[in-house]
C-alpha atoms as a PDB file:
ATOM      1  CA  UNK A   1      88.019 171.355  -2.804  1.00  0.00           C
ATOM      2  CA  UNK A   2      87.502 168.804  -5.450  1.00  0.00           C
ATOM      3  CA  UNK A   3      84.882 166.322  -6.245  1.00  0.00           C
ATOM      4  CA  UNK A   4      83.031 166.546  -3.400  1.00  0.00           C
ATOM      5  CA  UNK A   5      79.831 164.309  -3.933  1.00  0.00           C
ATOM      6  CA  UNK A   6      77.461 162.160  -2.443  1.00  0.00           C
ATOM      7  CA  UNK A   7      75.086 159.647  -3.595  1.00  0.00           C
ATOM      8  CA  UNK A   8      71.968 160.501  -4.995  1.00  0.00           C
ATOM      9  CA  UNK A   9      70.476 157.576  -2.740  1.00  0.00           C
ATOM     10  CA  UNK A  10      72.386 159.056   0.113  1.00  0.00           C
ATOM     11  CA  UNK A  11      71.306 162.487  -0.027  1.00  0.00           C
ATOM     12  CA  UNK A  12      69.098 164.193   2.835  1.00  0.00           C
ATOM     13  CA  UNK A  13      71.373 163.436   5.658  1.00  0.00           C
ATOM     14  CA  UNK A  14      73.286 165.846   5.604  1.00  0.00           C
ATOM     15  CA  UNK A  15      76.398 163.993   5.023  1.00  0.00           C
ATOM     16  CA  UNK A  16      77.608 167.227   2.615  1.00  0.00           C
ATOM     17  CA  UNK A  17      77.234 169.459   5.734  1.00  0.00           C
ATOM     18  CA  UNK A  18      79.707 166.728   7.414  1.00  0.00           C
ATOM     19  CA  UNK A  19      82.340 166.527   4.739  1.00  0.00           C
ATOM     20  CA  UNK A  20      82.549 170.099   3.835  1.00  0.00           C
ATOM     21  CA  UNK A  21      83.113 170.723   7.694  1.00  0.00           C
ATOM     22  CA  UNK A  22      85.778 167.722   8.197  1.00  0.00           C
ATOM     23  CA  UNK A  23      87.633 169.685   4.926  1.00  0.00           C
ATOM     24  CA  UNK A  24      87.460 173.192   6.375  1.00  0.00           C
ATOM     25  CA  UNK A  25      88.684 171.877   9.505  1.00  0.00           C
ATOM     26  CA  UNK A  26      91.855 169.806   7.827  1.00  0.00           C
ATOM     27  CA  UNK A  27      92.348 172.657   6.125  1.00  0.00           C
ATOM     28  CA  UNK A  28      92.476 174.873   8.682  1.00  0.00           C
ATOM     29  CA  UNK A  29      94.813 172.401  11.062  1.00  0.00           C
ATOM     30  CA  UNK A  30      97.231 172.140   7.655  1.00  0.00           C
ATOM     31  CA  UNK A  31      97.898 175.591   7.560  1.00  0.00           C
ATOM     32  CA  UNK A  32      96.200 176.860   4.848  1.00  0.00           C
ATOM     33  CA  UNK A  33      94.661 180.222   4.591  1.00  0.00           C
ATOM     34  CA  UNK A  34      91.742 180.274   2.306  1.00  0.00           C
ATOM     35  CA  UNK A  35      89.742 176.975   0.171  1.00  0.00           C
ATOM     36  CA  UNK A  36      88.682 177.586  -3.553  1.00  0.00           C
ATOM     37  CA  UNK A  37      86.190 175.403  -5.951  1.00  0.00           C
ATOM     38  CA  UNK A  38      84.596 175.719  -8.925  1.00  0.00           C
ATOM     39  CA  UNK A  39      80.673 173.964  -9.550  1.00  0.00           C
ATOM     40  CA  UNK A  40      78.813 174.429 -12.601  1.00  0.00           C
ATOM     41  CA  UNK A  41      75.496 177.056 -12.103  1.00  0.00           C
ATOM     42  CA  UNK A  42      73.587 173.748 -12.825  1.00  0.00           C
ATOM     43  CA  UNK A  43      74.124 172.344  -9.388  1.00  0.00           C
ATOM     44  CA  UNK A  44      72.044 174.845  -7.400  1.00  0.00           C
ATOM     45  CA  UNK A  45      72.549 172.699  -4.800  1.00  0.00           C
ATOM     46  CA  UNK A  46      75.893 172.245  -4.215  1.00  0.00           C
ATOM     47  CA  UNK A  47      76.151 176.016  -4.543  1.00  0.00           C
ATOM     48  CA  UNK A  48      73.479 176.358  -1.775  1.00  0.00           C
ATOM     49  CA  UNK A  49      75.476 174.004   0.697  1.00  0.00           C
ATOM     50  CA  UNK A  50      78.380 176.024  -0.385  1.00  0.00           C
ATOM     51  CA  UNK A  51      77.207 179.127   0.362  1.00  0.00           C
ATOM     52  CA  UNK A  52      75.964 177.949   3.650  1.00  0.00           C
ATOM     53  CA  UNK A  53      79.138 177.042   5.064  1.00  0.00           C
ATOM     54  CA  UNK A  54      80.771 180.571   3.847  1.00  0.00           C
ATOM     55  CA  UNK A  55      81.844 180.153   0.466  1.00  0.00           C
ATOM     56  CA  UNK A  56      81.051 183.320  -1.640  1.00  0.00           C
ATOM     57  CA  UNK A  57      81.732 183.644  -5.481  1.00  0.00           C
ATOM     58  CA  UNK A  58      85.262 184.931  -6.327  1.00  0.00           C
ATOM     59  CA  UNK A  59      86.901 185.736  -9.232  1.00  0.00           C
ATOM     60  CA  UNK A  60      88.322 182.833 -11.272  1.00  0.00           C
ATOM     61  CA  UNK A  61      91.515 181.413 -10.563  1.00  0.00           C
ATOM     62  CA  UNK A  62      92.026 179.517 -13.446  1.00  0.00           C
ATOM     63  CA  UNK A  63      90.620 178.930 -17.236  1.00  0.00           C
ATOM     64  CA  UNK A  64      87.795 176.568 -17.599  1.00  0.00           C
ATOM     65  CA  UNK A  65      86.555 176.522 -21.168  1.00  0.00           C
ATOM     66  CA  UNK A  66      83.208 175.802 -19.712  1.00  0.00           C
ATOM     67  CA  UNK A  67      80.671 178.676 -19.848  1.00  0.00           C
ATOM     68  CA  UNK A  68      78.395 178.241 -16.895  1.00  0.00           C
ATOM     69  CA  UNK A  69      81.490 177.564 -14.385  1.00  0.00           C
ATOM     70  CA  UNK A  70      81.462 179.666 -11.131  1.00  0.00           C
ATOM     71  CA  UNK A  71      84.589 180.107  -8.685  1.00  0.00           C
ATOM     72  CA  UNK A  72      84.023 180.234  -5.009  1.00  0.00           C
ATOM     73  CA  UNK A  73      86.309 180.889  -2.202  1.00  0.00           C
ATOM     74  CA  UNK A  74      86.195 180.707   1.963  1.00  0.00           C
ATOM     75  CA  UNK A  75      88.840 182.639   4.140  1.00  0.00           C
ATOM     76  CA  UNK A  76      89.993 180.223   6.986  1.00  0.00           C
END
């Protein structure tokens, strides 16, 4: 996943609950086995919402010269 974001004005409605589940389940129609992303620790949370749909921290897949950058991943 990348750039998932809503407005700050639009926040509390759980529209990030809505979009992370419509990607997870294009995703999972498409074919593909497992969904990766990469927040900054910063954004507490976005890593909370993450977590709460199954994303766990992984090891990274790519370089980021960004210190505070953490890799997450959820098995389909």
């Amino acid at each position: 996943m990348k750039r998932l974001c809503v407005r700050p004005e639009e926040r509390g409605h759980a529209l990030g609950d809505c979009l992370i589940e419509s990607i997870v389940d294009y995703a999972k129609e498409s074919g593909y086995k497992e969904l990766v992303l990469d927040t900054i620790e910063s954004l507490q949370a976005a890593i909370h919402l993450y977590k709460k749909h199954g994303f766990v921290e992984c090891e990274p897949y790519y370089h980021n010269p960004m210190d505070d950058v953490i890799y997450m991943s959820k098995q389909l």
